[in-house]
N, C-alpha and C. Protein backbone atom coordinates (compact mmCIF):
# COMPACT_ATOMS: atom_id res chain seq x y z
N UNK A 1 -7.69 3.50 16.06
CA UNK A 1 -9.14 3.38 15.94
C UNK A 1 -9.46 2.43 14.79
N UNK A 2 -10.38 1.66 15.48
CA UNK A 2 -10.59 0.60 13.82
C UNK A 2 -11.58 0.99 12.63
N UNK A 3 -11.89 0.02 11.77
CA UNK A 3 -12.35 0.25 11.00
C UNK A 3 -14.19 0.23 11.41
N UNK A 4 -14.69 1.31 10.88
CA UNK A 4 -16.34 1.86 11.55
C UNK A 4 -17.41 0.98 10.49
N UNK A 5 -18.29 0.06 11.04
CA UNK A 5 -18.75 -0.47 10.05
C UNK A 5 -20.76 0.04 10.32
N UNK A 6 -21.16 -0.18 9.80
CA UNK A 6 -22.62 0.11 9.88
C UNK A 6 -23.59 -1.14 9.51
N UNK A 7 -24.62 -1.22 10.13
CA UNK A 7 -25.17 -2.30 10.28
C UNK A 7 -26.79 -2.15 9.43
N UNK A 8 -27.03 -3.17 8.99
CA UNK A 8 -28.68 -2.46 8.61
C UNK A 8 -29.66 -4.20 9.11
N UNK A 9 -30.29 -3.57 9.46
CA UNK A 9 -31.60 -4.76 10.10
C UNK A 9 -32.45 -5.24 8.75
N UNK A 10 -32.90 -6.21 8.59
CA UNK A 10 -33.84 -6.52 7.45
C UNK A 10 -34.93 -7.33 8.33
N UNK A 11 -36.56 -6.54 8.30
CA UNK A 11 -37.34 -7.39 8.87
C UNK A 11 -38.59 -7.87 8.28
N UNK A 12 -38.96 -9.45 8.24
CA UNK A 12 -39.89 -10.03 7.55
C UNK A 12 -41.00 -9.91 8.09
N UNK A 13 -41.86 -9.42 7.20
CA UNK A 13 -43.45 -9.23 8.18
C UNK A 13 -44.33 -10.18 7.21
N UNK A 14 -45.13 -10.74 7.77
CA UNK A 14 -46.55 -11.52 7.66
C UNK A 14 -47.24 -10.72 7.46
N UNK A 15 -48.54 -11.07 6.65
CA UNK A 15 -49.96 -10.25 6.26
C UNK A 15 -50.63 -9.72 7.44
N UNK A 16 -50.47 -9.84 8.35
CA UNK A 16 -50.86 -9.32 9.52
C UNK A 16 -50.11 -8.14 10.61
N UNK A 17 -48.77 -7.64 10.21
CA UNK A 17 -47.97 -7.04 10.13
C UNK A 17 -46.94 -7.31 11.25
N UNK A 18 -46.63 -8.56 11.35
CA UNK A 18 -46.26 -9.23 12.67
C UNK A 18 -44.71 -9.23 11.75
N UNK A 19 -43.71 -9.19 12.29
CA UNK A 19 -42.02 -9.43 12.04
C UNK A 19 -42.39 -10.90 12.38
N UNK A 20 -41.36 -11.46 11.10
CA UNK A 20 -41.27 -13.27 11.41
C UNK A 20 -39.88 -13.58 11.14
N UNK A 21 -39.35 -12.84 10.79
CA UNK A 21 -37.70 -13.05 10.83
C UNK A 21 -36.64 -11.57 10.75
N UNK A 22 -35.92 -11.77 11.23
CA UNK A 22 -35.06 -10.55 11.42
C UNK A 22 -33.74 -10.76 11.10
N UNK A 23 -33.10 -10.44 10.03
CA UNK A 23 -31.96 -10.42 9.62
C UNK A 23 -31.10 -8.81 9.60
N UNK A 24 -29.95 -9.29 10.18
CA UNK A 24 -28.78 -8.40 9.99
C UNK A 24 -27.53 -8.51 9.26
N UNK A 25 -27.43 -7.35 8.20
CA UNK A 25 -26.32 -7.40 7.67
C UNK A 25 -25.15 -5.75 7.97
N UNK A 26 -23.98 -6.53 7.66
CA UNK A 26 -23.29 -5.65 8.10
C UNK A 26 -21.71 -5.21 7.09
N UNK A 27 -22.03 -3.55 6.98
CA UNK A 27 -21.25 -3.42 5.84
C UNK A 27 -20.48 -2.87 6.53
N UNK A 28 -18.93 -2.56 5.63
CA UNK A 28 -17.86 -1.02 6.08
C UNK A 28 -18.61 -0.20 5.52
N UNK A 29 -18.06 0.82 6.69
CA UNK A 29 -18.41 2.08 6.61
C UNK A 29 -17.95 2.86 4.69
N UNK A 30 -18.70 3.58 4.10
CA UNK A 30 -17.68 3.99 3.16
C UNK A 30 -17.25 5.10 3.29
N UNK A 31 -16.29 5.45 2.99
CA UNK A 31 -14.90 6.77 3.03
C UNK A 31 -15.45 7.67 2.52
N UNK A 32 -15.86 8.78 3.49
CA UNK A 32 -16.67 9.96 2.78
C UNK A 32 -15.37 11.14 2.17
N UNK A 33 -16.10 11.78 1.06
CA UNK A 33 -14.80 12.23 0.32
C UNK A 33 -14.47 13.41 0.85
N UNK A 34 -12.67 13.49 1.85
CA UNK A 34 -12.46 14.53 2.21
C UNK A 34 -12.18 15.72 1.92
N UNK A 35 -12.72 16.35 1.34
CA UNK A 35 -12.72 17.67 1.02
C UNK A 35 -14.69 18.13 0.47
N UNK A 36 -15.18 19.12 1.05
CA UNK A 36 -15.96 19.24 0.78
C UNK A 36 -16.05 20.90 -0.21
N UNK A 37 -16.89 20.87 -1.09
CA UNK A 37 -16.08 22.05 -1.85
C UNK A 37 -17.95 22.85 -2.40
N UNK A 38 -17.62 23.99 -2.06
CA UNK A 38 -18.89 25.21 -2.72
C UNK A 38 -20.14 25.11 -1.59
N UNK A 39 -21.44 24.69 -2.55
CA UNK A 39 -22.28 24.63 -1.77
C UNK A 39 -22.19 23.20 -0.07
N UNK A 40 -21.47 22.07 -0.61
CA UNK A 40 -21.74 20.84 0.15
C UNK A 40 -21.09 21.53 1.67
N UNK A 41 -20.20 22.98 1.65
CA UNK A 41 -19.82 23.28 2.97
C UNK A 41 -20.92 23.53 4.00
N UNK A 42 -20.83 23.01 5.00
CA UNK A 42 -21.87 23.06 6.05
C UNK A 42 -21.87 24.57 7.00
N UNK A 43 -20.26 24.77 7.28
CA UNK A 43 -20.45 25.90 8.04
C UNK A 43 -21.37 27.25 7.75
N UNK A 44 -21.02 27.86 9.31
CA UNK A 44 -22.04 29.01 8.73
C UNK A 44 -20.99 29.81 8.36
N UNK A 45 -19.50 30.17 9.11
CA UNK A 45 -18.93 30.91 8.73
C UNK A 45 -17.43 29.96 8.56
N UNK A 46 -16.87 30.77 7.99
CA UNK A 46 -15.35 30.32 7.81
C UNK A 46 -14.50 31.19 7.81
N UNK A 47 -12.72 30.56 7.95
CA UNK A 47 -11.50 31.01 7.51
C UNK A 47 -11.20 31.12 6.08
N UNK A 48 -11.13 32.46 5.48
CA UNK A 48 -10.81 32.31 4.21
C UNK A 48 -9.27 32.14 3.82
N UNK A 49 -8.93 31.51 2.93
CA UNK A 49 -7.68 31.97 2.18
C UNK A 49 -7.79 32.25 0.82
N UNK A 50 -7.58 33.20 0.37
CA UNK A 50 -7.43 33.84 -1.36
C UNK A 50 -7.05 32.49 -2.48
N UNK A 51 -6.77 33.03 -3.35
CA UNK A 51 -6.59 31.87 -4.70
C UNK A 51 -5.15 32.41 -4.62
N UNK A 52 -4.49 33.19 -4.33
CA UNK A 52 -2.88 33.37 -4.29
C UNK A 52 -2.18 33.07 -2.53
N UNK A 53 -2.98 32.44 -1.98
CA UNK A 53 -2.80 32.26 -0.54
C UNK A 53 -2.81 33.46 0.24
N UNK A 54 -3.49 33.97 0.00
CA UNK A 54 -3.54 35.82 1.18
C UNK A 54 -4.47 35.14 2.21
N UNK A 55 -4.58 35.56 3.51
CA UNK A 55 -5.64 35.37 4.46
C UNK A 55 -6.62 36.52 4.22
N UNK A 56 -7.97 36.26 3.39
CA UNK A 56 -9.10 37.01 4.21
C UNK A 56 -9.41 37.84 5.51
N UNK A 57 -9.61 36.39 6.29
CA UNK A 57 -10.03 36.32 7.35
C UNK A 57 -11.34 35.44 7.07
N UNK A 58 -12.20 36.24 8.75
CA UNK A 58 -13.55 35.10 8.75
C UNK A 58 -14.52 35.74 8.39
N UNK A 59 -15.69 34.65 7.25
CA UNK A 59 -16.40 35.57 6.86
C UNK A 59 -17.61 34.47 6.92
N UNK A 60 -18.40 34.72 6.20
CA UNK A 60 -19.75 34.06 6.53
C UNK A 60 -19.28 33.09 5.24
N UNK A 61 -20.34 31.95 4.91
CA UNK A 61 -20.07 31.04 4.11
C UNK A 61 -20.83 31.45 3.06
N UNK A 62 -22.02 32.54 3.03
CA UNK A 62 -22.73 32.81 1.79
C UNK A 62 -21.72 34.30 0.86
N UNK A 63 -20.75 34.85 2.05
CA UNK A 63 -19.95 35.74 1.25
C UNK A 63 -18.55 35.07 0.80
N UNK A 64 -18.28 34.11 1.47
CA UNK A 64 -17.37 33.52 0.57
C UNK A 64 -17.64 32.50 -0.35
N UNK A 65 -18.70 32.11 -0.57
CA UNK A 65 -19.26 31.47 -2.38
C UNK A 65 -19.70 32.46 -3.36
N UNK A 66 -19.48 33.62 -2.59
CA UNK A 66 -19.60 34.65 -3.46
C UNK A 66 -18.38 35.34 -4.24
N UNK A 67 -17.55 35.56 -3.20
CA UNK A 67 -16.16 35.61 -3.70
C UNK A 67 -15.26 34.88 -4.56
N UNK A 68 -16.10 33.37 -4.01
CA UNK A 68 -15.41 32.79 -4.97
C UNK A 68 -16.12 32.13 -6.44
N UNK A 69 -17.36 32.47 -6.52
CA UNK A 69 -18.02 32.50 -7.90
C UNK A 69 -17.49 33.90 -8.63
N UNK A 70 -17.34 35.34 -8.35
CA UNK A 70 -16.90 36.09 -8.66
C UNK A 70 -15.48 35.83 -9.68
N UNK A 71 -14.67 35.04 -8.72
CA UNK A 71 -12.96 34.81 -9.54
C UNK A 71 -13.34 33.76 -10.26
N UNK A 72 -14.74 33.02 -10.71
CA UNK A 72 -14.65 31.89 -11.25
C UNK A 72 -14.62 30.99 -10.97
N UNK A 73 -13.91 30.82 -9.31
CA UNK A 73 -13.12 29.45 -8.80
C UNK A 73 -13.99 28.72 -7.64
N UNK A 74 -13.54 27.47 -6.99
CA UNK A 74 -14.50 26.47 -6.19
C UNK A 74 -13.79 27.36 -4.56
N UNK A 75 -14.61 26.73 -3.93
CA UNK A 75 -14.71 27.04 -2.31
C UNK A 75 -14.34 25.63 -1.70
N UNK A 76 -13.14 25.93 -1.09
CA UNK A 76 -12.94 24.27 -1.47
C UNK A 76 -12.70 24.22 0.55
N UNK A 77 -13.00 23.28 1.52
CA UNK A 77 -12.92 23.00 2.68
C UNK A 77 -11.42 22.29 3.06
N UNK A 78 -10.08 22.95 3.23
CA UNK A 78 -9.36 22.00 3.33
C UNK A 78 -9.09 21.59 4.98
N UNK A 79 -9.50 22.66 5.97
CA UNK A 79 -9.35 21.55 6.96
C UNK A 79 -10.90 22.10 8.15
N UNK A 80 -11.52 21.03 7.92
CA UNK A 80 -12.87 20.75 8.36
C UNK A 80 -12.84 20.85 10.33
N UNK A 81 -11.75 20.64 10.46
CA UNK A 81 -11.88 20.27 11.91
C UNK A 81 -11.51 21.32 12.63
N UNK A 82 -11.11 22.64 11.57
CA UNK A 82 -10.36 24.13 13.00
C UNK A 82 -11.58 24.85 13.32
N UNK A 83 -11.69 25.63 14.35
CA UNK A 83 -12.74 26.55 14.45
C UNK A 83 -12.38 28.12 14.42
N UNK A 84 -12.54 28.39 13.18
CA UNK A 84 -14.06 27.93 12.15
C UNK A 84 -12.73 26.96 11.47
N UNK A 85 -13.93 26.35 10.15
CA UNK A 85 -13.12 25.50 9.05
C UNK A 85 -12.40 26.73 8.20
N UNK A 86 -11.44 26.22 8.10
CA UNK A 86 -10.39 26.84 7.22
C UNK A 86 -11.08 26.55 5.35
N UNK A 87 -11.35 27.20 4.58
CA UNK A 87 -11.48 27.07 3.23
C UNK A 87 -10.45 27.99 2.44
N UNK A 88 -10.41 27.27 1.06
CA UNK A 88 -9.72 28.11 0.13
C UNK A 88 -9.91 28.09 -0.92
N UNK A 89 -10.16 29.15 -1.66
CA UNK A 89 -10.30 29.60 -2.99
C UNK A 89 -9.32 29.07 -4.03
N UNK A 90 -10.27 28.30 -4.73
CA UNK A 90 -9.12 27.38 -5.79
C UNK A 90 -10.38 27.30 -7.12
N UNK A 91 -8.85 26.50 -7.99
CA UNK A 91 -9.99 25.48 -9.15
C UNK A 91 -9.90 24.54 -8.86
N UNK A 92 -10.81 23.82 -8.05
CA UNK A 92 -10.89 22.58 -8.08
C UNK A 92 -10.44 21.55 -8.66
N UNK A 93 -10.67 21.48 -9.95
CA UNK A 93 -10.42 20.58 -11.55
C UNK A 93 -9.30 20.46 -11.33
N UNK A 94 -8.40 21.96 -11.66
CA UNK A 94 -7.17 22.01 -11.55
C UNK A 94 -6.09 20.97 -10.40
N UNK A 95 -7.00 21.50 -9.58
CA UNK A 95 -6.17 20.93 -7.78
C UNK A 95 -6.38 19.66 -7.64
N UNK A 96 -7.22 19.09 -8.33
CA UNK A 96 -7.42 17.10 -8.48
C UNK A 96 -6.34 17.19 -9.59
N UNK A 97 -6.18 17.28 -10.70
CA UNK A 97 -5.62 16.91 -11.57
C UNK A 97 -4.01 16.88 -11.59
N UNK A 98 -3.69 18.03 -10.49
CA UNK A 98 -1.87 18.29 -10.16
C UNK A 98 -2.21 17.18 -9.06
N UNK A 99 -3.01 17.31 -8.16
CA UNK A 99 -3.17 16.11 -7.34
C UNK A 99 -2.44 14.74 -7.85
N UNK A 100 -3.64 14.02 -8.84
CA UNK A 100 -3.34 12.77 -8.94
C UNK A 100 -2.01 12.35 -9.92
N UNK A 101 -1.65 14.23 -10.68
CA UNK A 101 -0.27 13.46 -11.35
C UNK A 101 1.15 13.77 -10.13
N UNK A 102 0.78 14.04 -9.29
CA UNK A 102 1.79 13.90 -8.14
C UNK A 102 1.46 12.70 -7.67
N UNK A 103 0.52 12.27 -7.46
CA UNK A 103 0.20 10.55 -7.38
C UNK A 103 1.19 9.70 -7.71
N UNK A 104 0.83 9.62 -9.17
CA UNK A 104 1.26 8.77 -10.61
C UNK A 104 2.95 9.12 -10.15
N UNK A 105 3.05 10.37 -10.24
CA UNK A 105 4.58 10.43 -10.43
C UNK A 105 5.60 9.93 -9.15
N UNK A 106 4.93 9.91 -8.01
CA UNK A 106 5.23 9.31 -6.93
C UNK A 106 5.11 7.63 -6.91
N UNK A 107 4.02 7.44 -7.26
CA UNK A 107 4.17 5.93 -8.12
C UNK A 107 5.26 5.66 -9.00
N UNK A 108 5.89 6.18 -9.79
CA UNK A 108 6.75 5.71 -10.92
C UNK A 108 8.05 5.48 -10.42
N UNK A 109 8.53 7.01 -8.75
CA UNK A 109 9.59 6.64 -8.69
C UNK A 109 9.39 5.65 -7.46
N UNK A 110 8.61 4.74 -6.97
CA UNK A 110 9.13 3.99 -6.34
C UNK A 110 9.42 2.55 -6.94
N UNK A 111 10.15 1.83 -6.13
CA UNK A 111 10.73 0.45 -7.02
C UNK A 111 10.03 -0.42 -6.40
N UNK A 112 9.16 -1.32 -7.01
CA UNK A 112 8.67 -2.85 -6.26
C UNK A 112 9.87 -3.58 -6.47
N UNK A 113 9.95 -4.19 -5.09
CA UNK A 113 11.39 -4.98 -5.10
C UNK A 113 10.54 -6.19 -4.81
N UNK A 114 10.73 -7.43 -5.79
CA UNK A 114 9.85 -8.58 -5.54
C UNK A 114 10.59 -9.96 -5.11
N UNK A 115 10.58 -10.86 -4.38
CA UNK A 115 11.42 -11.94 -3.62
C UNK A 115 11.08 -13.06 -4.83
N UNK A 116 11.94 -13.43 -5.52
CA UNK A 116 12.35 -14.95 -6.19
C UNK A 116 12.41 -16.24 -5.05
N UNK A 117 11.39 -17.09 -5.69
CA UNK A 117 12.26 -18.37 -4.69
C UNK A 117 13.29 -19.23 -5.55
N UNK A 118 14.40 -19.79 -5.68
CA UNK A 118 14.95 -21.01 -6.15
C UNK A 118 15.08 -21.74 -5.31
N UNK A 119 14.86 -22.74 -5.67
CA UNK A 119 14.72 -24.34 -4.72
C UNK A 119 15.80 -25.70 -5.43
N UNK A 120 16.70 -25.76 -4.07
CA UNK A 120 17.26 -26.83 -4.74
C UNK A 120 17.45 -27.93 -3.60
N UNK A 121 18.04 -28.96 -4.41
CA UNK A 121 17.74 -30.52 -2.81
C UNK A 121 19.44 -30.60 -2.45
N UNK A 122 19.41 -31.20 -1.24
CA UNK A 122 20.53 -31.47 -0.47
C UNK A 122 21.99 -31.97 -1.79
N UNK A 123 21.44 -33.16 -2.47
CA UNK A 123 22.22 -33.67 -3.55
C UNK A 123 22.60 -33.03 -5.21
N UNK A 124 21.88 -31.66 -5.23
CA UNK A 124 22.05 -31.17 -6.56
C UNK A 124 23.22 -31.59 -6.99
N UNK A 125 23.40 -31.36 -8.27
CA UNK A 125 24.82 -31.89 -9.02
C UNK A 125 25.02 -30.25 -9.22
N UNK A 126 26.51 -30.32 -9.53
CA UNK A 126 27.36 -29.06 -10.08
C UNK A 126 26.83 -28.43 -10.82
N UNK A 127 26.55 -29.12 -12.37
CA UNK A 127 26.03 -28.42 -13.30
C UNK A 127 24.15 -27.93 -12.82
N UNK A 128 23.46 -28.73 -11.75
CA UNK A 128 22.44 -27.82 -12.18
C UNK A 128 22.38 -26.56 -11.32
N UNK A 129 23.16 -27.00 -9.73
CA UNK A 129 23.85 -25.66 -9.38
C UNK A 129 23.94 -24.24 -10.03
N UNK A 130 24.88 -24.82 -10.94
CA UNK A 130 25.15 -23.43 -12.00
C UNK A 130 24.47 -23.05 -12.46
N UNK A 131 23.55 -23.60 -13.43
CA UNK A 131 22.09 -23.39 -14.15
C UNK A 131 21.36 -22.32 -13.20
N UNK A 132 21.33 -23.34 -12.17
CA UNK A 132 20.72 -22.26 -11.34
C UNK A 132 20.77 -20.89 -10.83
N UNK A 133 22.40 -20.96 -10.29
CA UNK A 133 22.87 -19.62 -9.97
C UNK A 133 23.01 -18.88 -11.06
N UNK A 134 22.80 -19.07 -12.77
CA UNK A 134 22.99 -18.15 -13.50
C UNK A 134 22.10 -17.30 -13.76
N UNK A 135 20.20 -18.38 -13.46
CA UNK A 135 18.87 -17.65 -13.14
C UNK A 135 18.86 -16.78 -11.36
N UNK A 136 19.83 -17.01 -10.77
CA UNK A 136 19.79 -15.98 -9.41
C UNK A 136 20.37 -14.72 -9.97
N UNK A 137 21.74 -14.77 -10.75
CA UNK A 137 22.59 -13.63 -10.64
C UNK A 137 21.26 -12.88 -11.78
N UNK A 138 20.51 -13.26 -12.54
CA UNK A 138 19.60 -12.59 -13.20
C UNK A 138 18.32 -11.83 -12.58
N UNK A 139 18.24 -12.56 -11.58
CA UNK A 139 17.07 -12.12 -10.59
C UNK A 139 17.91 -10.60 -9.93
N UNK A 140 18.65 -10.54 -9.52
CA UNK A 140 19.73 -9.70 -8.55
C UNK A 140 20.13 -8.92 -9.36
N UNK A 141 20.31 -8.65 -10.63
CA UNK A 141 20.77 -7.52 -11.38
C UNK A 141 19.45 -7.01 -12.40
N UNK A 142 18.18 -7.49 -11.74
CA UNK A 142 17.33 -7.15 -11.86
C UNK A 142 16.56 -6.43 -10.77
N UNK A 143 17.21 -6.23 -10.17
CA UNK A 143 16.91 -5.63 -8.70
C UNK A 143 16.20 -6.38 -7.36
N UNK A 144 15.67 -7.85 -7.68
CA UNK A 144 15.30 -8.36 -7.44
C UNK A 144 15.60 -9.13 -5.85
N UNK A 145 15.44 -9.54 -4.89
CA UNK A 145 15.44 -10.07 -3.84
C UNK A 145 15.17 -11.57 -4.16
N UNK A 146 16.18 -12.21 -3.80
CA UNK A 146 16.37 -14.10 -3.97
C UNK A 146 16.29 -14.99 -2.68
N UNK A 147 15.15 -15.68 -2.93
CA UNK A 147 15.15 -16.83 -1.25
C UNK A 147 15.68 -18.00 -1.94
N UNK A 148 16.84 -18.89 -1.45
CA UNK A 148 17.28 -19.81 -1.90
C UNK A 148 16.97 -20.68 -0.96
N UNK A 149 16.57 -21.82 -1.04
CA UNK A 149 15.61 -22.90 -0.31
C UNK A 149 16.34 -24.02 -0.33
N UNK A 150 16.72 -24.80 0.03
CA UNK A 150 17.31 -26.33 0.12
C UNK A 150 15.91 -27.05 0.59
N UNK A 151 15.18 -28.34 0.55
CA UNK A 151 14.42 -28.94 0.82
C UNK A 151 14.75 -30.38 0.90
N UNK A 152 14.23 -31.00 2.11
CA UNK A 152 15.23 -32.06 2.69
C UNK A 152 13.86 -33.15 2.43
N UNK A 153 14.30 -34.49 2.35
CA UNK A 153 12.83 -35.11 2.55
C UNK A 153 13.39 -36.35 2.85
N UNK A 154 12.57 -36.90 4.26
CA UNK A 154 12.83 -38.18 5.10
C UNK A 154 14.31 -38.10 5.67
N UNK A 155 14.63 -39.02 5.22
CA UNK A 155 16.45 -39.27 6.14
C UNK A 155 17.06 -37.93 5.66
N UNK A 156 16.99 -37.30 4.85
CA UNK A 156 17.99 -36.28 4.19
C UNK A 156 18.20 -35.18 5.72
N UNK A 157 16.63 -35.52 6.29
CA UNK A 157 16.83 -34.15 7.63
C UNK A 157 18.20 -34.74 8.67
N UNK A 158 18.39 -36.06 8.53
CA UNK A 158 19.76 -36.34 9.96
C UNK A 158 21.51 -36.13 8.84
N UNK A 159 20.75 -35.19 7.58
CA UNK A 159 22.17 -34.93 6.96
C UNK A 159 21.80 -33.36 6.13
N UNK A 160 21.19 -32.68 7.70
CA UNK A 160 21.16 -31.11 7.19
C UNK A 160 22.68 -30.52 6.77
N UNK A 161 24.04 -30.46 7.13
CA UNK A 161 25.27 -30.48 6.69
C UNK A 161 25.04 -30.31 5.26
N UNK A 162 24.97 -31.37 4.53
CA UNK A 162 24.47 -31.68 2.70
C UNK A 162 24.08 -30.17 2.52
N UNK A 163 23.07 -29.98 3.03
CA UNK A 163 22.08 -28.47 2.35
C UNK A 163 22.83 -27.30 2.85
N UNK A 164 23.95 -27.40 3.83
CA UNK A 164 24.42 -26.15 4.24
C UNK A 164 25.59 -25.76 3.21
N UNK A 165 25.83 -26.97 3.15
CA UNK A 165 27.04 -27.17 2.09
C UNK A 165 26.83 -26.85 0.31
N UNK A 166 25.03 -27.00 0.05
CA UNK A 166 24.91 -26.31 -1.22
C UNK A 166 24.59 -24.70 -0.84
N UNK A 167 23.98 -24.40 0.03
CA UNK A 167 23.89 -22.99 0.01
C UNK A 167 24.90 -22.21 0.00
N UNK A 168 26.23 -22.22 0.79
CA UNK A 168 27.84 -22.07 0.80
C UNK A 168 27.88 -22.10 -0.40
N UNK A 169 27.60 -22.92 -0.94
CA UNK A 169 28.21 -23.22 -2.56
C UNK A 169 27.92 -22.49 -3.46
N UNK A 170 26.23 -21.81 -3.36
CA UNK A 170 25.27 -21.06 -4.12
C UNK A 170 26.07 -19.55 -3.73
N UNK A 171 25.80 -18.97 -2.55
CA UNK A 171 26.19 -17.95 -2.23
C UNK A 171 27.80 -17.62 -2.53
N UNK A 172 28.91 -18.40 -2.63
CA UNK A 172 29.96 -17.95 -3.04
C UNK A 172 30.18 -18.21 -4.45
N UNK A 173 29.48 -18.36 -5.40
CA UNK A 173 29.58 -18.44 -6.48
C UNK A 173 29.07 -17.00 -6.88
N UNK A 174 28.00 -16.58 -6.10
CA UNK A 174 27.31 -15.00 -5.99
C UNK A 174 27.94 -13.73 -5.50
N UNK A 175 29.31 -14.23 -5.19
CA UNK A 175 29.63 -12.87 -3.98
C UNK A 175 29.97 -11.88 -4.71
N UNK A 176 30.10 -12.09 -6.16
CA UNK A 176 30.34 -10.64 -6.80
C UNK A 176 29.44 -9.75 -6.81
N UNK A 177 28.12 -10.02 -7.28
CA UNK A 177 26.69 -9.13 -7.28
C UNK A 177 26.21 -9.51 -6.44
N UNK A 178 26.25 -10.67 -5.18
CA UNK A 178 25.09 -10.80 -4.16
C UNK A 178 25.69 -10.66 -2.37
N UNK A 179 25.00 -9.99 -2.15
CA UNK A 179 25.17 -9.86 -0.41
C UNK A 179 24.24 -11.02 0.38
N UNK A 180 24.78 -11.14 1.44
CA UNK A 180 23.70 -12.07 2.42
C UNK A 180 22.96 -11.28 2.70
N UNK A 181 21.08 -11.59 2.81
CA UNK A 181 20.32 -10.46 3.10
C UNK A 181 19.89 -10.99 4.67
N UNK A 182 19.76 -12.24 4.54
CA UNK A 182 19.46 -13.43 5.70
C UNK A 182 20.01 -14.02 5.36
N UNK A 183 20.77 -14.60 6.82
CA UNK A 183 21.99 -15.85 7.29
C UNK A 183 20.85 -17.33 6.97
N UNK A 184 21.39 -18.30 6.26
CA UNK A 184 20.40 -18.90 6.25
C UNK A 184 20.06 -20.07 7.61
N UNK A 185 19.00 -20.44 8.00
CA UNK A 185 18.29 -20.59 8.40
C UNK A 185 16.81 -21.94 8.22
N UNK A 186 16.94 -22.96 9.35
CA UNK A 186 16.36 -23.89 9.07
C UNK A 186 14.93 -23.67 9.59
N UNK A 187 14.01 -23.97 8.28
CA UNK A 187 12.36 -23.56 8.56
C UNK A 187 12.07 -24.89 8.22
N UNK A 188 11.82 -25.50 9.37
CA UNK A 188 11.08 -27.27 8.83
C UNK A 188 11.83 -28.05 7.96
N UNK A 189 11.52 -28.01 6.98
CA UNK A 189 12.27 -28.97 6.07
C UNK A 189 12.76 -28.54 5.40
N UNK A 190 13.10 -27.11 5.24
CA UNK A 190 13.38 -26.02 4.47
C UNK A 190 14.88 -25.52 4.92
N UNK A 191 15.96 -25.69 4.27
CA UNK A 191 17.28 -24.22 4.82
C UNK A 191 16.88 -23.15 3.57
N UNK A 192 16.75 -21.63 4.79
CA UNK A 192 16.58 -20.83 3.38
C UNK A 192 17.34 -19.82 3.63
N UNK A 193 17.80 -19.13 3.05
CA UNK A 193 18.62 -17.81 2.42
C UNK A 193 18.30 -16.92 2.02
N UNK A 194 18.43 -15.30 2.08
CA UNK A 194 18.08 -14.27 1.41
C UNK A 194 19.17 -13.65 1.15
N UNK A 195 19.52 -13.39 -0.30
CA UNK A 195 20.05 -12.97 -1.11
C UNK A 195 19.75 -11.28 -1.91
N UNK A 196 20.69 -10.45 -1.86
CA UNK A 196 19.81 -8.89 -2.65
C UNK A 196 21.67 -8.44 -3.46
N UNK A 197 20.74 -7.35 -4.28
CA UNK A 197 22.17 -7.01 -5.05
C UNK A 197 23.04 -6.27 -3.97
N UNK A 198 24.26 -6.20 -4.38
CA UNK A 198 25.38 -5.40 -3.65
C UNK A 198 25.08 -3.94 -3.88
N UNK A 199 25.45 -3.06 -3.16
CA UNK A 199 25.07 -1.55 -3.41
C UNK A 199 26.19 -0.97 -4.05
């Protein structure tokens, strides 16, 4: 299902109350916030669940904001769509706040693995070769993902050989810390390579 957008009309009226131009603009929809909690619940009745997870049962929606002003705690809607809606007795505050540091902490352990390009021409010399591959093996023991590029220009393309022959060159100078990630591969004027650390 795509994205729901909403439209709003804008219409120009004359002193006489006649429309003289009609404009439409058109926004996204915005993301209404799922969970609805205390009074904002609509039902009349609901599924309760306790603040220690016990089932209630079903009760009306004015005795369970009662129940749950009693313990202190919010009336919180977690699934809107059963019949009736399922609610549960919580602290709110609380339940955002373990929320978003399960977020964060789910954020921390994942790794952005980010792609390096190095670019070198059909004719590089030895030494800048090396130079080079000493900024790859740094990229790669940085966890990093390496596209190594050869770039050909005019006649150099009827002597693609040349560029296959530096990438060979690049990659076995790498085979201690680097695996082939992609066989390389001619993109236009481009031979390129993907390179990642060894496991």
């Amino acid at each position: 299902m795509g994205k729901r957008n909403f439209i709003i009309y804008i219409n120009v009226y004359n002193f006489e109350g006649d429309i003289i131009a009609r404009t439409m603009k058109q926004y996204p929809k915005q993301r209404e916030n799922t969970e609805r909690i205390n009074d904002a619940i609509r039902a009349e009745e609901v599924r309760l669940i306790g603040d220690e997870g016990n089932l209630i049962g079903i009760v009306g929606i004015r005795e369970a904001l009662d129940i749950a002003e009693k313990r202190d705690l919010d009336l919180v809607e977690i699934s809107p769509n059963a019949k009736p809606p399922v609610c549960k007795i919580i602290d709110y505050g609380k339940y955002k706040y373990e929320q978003q540091k399960r977020e964060k902490d789910n954020k921390k352990k994942q790794h952005i693995i980010t792609v390096k390009e190095v670019r070198f021409r059909p004719h590089t010399d030895t030494h800048d070769i090396e130079t080079k591959v000493r900024k790859i093996r740094e990229f790669i023991e940085d966890g990093d993902r390496v596209k190594i590029s050869v770039m050909f220009r005019g006649r150099e393309m009827a002597h693609k050989e040349m560029g296959r022959d530096t990438i060979d060159k690049v990659i076995a100078l790498l085979e201690d810390v680097a695996k082939i990630d992609r066989m390389p591969k001619q993109e236009g004027r481009f031979l390129t390579a993907y390179l990642a650390a060894k496991k």
